[in-house]
N, C-alpha and C. Protein backbone atom coordinates (compact mmCIF):
# COMPACT_ATOMS: atom_id res chain seq x y z
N UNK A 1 -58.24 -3.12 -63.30
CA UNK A 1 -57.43 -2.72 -64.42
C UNK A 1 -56.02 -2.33 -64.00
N UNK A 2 -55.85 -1.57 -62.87
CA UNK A 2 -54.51 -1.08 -62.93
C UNK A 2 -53.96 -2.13 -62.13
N UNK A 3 -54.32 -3.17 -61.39
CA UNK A 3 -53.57 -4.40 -61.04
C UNK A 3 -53.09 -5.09 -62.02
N UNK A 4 -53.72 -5.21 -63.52
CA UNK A 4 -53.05 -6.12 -64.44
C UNK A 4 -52.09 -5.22 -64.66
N UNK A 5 -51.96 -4.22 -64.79
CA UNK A 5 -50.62 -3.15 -65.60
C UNK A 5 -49.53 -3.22 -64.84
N UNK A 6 -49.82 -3.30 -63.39
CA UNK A 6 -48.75 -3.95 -62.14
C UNK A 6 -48.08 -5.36 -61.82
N UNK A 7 -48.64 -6.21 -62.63
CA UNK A 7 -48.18 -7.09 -62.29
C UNK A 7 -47.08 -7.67 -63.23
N UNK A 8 -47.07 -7.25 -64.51
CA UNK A 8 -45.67 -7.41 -65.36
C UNK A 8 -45.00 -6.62 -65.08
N UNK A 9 -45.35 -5.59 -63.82
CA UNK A 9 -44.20 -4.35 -63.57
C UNK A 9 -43.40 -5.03 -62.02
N UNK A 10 -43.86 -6.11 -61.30
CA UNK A 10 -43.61 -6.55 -60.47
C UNK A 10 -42.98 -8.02 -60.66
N UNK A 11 -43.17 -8.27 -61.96
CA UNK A 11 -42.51 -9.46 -62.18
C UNK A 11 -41.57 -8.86 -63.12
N UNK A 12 -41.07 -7.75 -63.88
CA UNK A 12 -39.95 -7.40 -64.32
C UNK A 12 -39.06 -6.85 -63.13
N UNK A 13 -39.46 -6.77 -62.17
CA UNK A 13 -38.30 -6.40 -60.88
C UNK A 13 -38.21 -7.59 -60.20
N UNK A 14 -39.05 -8.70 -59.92
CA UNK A 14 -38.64 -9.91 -59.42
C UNK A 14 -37.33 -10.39 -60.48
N UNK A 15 -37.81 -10.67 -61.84
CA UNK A 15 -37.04 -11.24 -62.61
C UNK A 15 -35.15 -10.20 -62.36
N UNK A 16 -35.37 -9.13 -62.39
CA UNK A 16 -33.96 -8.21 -62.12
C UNK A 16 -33.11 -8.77 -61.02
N UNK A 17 -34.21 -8.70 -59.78
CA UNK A 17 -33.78 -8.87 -58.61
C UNK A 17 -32.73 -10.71 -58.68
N UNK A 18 -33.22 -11.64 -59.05
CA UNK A 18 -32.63 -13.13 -59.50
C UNK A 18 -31.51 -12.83 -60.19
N UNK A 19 -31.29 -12.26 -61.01
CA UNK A 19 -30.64 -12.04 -62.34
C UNK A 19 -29.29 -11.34 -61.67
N UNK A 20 -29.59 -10.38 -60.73
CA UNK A 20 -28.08 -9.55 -60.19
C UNK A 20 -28.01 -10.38 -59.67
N UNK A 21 -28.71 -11.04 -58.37
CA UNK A 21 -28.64 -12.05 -57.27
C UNK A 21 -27.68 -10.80 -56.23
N UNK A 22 -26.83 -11.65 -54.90
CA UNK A 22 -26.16 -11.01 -54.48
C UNK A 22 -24.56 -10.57 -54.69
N UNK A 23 -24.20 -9.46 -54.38
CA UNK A 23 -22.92 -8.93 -55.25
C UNK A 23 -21.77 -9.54 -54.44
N UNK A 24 -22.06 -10.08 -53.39
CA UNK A 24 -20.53 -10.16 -52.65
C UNK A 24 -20.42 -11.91 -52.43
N UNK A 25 -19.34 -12.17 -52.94
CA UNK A 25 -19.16 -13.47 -52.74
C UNK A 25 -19.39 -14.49 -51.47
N UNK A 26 -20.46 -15.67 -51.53
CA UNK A 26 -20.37 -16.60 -50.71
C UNK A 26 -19.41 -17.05 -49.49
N UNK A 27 -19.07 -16.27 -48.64
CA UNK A 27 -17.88 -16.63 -48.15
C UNK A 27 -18.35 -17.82 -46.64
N UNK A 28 -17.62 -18.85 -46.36
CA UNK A 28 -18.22 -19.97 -45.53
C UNK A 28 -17.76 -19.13 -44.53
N UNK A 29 -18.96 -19.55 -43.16
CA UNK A 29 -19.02 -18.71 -41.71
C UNK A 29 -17.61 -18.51 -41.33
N UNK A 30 -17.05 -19.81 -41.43
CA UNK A 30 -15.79 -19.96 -40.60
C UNK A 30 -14.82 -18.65 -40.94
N UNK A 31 -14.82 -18.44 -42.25
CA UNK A 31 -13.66 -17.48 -42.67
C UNK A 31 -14.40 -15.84 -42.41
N UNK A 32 -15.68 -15.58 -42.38
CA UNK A 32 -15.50 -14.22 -42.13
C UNK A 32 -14.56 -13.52 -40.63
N UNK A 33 -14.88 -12.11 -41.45
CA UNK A 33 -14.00 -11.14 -40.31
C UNK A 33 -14.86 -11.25 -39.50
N UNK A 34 -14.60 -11.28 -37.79
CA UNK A 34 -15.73 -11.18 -36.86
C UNK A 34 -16.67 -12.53 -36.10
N UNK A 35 -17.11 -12.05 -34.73
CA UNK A 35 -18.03 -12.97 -34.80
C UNK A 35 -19.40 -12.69 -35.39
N UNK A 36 -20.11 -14.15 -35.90
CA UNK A 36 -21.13 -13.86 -35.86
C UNK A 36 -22.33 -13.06 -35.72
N UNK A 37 -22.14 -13.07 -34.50
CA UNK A 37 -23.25 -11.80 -32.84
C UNK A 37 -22.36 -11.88 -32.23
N UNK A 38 -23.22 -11.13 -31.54
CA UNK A 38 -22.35 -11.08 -30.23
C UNK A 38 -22.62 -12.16 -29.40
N UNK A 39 -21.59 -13.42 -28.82
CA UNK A 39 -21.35 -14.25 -27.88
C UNK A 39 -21.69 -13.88 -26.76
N UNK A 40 -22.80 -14.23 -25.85
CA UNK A 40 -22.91 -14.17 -24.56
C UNK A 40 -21.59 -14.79 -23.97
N UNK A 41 -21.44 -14.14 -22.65
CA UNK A 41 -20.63 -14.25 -21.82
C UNK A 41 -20.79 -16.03 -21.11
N UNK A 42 -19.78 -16.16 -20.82
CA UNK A 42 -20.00 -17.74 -20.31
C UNK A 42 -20.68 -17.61 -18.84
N UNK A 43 -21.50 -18.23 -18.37
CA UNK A 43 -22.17 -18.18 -17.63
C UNK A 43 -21.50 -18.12 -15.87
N UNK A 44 -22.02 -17.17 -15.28
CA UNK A 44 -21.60 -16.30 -13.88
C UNK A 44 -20.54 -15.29 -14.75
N UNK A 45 -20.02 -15.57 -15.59
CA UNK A 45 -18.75 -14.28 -15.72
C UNK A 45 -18.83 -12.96 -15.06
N UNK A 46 -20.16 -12.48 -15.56
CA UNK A 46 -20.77 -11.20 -14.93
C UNK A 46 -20.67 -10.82 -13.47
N UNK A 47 -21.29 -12.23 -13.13
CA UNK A 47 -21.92 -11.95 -11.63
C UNK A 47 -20.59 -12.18 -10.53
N UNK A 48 -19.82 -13.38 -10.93
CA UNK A 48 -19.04 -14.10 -10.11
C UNK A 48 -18.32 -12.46 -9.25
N UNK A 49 -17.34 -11.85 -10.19
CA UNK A 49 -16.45 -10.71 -9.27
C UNK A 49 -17.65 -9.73 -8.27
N UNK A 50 -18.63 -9.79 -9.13
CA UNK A 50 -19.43 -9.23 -7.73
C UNK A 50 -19.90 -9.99 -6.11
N UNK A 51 -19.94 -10.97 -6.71
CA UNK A 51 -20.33 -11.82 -5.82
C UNK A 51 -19.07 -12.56 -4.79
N UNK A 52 -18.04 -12.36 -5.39
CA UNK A 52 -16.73 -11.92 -5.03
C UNK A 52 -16.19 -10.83 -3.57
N UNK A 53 -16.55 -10.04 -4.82
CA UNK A 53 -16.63 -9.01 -3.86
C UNK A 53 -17.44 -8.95 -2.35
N UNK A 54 -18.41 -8.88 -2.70
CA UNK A 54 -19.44 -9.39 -1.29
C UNK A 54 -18.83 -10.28 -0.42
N UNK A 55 -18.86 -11.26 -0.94
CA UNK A 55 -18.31 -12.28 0.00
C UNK A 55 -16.53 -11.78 1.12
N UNK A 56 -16.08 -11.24 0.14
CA UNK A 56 -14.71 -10.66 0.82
C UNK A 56 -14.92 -9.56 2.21
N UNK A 57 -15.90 -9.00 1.95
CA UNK A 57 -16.26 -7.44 2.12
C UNK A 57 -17.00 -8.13 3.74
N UNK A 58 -17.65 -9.25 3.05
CA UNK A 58 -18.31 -10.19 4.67
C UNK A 58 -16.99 -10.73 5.54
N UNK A 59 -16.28 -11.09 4.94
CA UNK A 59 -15.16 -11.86 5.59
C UNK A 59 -14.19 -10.53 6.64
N UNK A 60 -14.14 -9.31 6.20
CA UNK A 60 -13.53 -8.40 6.46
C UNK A 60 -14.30 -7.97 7.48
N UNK A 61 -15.83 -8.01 7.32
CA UNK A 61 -16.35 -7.36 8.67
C UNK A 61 -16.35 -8.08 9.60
N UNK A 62 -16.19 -9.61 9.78
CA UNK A 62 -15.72 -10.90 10.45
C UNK A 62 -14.82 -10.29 11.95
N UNK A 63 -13.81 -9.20 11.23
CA UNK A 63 -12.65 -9.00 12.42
C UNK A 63 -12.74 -7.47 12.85
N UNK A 64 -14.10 -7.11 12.88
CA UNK A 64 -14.53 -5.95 13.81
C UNK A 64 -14.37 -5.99 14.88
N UNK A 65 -14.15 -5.34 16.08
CA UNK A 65 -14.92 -5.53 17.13
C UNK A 65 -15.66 -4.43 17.46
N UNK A 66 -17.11 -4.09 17.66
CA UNK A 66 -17.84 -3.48 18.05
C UNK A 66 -18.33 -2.99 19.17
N UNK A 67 -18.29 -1.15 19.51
CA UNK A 67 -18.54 -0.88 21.22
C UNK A 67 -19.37 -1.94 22.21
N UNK A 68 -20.35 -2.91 21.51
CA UNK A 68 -21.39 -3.68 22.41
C UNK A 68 -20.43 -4.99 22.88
N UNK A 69 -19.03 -4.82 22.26
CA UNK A 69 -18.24 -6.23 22.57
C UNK A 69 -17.14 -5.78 24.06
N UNK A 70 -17.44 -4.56 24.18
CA UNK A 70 -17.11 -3.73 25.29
C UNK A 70 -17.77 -3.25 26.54
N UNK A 71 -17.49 -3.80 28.07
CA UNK A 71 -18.32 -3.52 29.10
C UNK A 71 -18.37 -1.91 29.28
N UNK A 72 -19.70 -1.29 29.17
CA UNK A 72 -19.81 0.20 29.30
C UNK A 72 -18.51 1.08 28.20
N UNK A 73 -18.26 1.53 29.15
CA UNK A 73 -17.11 2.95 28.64
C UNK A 73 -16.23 2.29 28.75
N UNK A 74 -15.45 1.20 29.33
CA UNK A 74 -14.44 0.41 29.52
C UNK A 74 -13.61 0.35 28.22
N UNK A 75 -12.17 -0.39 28.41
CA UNK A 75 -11.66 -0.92 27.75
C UNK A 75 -11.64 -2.60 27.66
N UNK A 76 -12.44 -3.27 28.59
CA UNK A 76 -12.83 -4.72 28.98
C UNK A 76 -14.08 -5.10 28.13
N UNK A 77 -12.97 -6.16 27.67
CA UNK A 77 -14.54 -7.58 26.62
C UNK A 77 -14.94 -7.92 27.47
N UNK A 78 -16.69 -8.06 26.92
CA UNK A 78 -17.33 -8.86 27.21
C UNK A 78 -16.71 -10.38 26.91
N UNK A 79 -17.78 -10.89 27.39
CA UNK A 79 -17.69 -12.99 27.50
C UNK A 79 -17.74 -12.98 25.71
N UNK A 80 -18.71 -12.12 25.08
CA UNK A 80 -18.77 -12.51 23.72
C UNK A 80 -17.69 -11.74 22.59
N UNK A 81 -17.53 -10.77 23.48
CA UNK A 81 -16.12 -10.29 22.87
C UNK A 81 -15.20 -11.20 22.97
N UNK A 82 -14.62 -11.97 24.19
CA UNK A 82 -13.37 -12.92 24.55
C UNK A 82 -13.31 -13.88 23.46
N UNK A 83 -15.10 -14.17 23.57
CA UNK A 83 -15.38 -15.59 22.45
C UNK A 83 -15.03 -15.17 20.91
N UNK A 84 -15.37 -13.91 20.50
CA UNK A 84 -15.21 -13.46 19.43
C UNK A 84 -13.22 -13.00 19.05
N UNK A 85 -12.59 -12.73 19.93
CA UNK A 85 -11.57 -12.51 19.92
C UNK A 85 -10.79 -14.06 19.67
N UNK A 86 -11.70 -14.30 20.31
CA UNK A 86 -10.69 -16.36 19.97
C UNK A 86 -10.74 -17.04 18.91
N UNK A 87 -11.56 -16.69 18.10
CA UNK A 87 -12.45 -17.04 16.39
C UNK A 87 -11.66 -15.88 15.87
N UNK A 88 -11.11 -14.45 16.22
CA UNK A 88 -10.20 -13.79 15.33
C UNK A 88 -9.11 -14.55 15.33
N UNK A 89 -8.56 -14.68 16.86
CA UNK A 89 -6.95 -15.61 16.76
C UNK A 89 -7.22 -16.33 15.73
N UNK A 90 -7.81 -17.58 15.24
CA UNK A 90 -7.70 -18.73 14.77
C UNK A 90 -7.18 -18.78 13.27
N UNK A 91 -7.92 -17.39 12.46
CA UNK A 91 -8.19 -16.95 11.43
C UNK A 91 -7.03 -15.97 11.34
N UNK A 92 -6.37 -15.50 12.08
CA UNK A 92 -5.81 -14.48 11.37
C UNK A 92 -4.31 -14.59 10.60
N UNK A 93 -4.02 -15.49 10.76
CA UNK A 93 -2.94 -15.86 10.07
C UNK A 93 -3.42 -16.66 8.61
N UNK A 94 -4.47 -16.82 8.10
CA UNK A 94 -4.72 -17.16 6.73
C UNK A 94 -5.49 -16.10 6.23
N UNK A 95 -5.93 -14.63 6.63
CA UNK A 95 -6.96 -13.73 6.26
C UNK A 95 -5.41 -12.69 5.88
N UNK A 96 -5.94 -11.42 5.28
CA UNK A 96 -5.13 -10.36 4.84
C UNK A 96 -5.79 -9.12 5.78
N UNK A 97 -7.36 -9.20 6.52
CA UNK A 97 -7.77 -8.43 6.82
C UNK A 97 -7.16 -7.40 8.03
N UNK A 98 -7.27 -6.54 8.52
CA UNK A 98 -6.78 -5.69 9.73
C UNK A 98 -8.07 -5.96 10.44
N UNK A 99 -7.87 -5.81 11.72
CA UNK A 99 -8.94 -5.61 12.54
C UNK A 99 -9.17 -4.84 13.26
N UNK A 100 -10.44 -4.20 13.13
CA UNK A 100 -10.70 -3.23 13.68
C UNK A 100 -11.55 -2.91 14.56
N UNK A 101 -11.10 -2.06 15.89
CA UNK A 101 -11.77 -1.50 16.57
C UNK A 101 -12.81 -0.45 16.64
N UNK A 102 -14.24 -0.53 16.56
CA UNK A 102 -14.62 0.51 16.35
C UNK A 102 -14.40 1.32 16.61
N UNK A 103 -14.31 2.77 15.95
CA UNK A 103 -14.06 4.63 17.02
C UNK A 103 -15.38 4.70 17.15
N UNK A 104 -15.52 5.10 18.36
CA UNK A 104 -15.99 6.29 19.27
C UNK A 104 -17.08 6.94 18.41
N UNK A 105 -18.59 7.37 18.44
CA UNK A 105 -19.09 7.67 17.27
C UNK A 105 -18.57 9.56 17.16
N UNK A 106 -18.78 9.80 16.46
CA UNK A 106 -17.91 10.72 16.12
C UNK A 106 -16.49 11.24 16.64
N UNK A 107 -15.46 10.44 16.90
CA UNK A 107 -14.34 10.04 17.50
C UNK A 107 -14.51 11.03 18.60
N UNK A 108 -15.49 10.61 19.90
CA UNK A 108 -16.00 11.21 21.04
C UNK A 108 -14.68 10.87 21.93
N UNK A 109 -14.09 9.94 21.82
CA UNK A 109 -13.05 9.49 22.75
C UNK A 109 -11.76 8.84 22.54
N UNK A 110 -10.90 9.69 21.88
CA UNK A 110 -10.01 8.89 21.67
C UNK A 110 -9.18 7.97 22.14
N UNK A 111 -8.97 8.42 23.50
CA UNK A 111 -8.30 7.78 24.38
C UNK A 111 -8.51 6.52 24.90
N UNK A 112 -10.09 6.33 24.81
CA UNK A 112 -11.01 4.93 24.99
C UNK A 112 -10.32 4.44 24.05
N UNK A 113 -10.75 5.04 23.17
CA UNK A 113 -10.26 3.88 21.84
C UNK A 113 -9.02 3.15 21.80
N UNK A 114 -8.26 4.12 22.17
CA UNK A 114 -6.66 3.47 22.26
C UNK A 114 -6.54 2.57 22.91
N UNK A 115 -6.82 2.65 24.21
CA UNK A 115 -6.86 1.45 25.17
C UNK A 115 -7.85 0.90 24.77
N UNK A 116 -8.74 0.43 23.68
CA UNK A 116 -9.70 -0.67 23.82
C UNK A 116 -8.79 -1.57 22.47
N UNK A 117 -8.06 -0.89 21.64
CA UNK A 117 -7.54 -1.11 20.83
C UNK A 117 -6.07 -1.87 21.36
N UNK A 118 -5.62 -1.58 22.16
CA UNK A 118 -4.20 -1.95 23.09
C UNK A 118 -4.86 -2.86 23.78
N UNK A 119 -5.71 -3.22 24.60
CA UNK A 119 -6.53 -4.81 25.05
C UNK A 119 -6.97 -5.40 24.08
N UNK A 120 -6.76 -5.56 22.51
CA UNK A 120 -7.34 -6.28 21.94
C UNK A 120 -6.03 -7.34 21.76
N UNK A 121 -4.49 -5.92 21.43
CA UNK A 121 -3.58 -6.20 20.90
C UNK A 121 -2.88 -7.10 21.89
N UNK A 122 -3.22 -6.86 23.16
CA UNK A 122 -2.24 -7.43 24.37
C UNK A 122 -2.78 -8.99 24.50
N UNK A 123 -4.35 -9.38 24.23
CA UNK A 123 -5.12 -10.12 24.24
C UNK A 123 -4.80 -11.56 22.95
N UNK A 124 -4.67 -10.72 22.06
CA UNK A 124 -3.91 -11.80 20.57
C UNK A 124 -2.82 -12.19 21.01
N UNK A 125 -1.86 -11.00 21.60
CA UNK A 125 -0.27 -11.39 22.16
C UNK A 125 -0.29 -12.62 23.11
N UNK A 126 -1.33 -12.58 24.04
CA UNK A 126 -1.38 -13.83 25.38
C UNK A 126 -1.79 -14.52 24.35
N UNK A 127 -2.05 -14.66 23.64
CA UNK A 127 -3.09 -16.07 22.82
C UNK A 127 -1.90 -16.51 22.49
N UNK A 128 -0.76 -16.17 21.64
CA UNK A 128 0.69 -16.57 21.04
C UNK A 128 0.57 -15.48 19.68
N UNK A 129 -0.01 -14.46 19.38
CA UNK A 129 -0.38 -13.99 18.03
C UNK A 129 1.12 -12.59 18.40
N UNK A 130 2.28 -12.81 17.60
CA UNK A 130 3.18 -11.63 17.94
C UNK A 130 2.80 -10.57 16.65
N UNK A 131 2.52 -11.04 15.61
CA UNK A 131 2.38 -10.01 14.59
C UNK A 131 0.68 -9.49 14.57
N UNK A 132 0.33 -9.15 16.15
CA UNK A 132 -0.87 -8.56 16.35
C UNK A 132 -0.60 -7.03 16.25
N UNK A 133 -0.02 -6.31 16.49
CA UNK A 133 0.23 -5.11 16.59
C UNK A 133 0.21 -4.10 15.76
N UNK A 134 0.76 -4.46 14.51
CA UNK A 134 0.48 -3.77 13.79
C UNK A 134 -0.75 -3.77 12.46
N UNK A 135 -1.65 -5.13 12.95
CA UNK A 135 -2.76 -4.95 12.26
C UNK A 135 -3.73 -4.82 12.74
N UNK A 136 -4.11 -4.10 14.00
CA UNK A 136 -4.90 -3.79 15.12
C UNK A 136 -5.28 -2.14 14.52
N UNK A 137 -6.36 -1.88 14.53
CA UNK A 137 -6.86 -0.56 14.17
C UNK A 137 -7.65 0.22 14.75
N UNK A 138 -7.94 1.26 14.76
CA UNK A 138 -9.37 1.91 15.22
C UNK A 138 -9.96 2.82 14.52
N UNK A 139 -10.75 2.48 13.18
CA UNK A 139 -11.70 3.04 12.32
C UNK A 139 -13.11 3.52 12.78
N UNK A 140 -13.65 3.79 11.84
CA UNK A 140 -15.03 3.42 12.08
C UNK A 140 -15.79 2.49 11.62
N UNK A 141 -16.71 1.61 11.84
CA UNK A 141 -17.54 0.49 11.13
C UNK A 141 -17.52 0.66 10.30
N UNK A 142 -17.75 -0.90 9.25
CA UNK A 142 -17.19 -1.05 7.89
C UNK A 142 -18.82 -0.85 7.46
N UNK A 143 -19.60 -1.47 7.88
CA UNK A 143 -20.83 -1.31 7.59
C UNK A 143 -22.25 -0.38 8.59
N UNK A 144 -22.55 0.48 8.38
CA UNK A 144 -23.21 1.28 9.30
C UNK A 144 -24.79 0.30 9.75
N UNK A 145 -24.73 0.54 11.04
CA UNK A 145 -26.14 -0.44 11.87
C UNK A 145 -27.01 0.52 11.68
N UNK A 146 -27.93 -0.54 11.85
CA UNK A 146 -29.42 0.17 12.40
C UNK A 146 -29.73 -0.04 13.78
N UNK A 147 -31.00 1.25 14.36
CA UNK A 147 -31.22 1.25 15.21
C UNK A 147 -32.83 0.14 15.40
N UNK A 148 -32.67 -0.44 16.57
CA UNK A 148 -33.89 -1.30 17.02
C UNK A 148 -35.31 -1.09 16.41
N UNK A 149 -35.56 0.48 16.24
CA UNK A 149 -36.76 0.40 15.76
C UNK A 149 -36.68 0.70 14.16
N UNK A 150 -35.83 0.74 13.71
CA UNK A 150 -35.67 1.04 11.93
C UNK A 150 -35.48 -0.77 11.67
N UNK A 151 -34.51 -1.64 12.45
CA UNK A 151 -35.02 -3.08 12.30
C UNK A 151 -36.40 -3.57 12.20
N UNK A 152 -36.81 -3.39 13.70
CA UNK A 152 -38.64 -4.00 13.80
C UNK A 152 -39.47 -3.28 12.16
N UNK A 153 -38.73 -2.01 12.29
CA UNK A 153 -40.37 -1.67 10.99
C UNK A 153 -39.61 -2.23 9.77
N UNK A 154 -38.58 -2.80 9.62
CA UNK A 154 -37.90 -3.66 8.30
C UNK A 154 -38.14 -4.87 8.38
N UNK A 155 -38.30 -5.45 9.29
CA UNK A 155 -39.03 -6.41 9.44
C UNK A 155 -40.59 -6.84 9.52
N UNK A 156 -41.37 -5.73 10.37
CA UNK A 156 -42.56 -6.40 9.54
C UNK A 156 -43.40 -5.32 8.49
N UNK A 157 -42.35 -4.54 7.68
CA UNK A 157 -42.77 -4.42 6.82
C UNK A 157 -42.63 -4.94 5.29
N UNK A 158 -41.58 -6.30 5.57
CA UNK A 158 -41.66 -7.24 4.70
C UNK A 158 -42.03 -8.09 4.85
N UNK A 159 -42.74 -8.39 6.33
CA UNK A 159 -43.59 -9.21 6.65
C UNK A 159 -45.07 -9.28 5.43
N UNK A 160 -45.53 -7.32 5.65
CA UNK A 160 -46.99 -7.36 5.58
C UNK A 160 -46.94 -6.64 3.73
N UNK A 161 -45.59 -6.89 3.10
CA UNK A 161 -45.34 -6.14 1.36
C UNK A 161 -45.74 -7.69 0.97
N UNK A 162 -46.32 -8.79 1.17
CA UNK A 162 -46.78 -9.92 0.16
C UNK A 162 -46.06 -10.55 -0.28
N UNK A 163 -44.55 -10.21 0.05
CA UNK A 163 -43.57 -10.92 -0.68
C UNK A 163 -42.85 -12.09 -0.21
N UNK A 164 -43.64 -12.27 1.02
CA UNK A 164 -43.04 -13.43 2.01
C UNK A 164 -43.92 -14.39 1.94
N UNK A 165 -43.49 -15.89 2.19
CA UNK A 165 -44.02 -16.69 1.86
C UNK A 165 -45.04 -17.15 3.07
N UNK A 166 -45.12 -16.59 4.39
CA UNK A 166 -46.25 -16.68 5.31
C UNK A 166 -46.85 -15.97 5.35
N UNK A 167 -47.64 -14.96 4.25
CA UNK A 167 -48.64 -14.07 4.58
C UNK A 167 -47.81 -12.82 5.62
N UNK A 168 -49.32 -12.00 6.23
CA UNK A 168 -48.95 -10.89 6.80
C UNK A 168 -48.48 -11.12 8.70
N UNK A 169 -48.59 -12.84 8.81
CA UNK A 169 -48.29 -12.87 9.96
C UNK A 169 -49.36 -13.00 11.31
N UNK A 170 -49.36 -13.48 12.50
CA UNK A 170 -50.57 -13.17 13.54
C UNK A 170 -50.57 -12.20 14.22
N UNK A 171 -49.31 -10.84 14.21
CA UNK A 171 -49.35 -9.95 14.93
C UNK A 171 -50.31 -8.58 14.26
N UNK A 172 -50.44 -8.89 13.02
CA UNK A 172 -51.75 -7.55 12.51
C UNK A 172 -52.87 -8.44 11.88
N UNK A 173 -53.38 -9.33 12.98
CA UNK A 173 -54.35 -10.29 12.16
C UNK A 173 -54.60 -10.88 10.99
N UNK A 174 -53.56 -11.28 10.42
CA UNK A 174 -52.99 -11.44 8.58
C UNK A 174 -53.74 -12.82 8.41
N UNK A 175 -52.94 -13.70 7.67
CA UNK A 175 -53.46 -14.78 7.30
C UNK A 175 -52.62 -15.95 7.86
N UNK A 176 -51.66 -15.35 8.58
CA UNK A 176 -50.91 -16.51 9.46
C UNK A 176 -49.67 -17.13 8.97
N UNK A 177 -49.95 -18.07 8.13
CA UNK A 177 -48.86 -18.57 7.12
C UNK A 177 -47.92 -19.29 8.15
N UNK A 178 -46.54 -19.37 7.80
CA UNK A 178 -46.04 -20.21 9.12
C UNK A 178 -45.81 -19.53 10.13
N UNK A 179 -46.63 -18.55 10.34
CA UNK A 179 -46.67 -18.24 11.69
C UNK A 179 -47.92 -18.64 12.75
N UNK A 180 -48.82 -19.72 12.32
CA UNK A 180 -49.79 -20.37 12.94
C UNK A 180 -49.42 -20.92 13.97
């Protein structure tokens, strides 16, 4: 019973609802104010300056040189320092970067530093590099290392987190993977 009494009460508000229709004029997409939605970004927009960034930030740590590129306490390169110093020459006249000498860990020695920093500069100069001098530095590392054993347990503990594509490896009896 009270469904029939509802239903001419639901078709006198359908019928209303047609009858106003909507109040604001038809206007074609093209002319409204605004977009649409919101337009996604064109694709990398986001990512590219980060990825940017990174890449620069790699290029910059490129012209370090690091205490291990140094014999002992010395101010003398190693063979892979010399080699590494000859790959700075090449580059440094198209880079913006400074290069830097590591300090001393808690600037233990300044005086090392200077002179390891003054053999880098005297070293570009014999190469033919005259505007070595004043972009020669002695900071501290751009990026902080790890020590040997904080590596090994970063390593196989993404060995044995599942997320690698050879299993846990043959050194904790795993499942091998390409390490068979």
């Amino acid at each position: 019973m009270r469904t029939l009494k509802l239903v001419p009460f639901l078709l006198l508000v359908l019928v209303c609802v047609v009858q106003v229709g909507c109040q604001t004029p038809c206007v074609p997409h093209e002319q409204r104010l605004g977009p649409p939605y919101d337009r996604p970004f064109p694709l990398g927009q986001v990512t590219d300056s980060f990825w940017e960034t990174q890449q620069s930030n790699a290029e910059a740590s490129d012209f370090v040189f690091y205490d291990h590129e140094f014999e002992g306490k010395t101010a003398k390169l190693t063979p892979a320092g010399r080699s590494h110093l000859q790959q700075v020459a090449v580059r440094l006249a198209h880079v913006p970067y400074p290069i830097i000498v590591e300090q001393t860990p808690g600037n233990a020695d300044p005086r090392l530093d200077g002179q390891r920093r003054q053999t880098v500069v005297d070293q570009l100069t014999a190469l033919g590099l005259q505007a070595a001098e004043p972009r020669v530095v002695v900071a501290p590392m751009l990026a902080e290392g790890i020590t040997a054993i904080e590596g090994e347990s970063g390593y196989y503990s993404t060995l044995n987190s599942g997320n690698f594509e050879g299993g846990t490896g043959r050194r904790f009896n795993g499942t091998g993977g390409v390490f068979r």
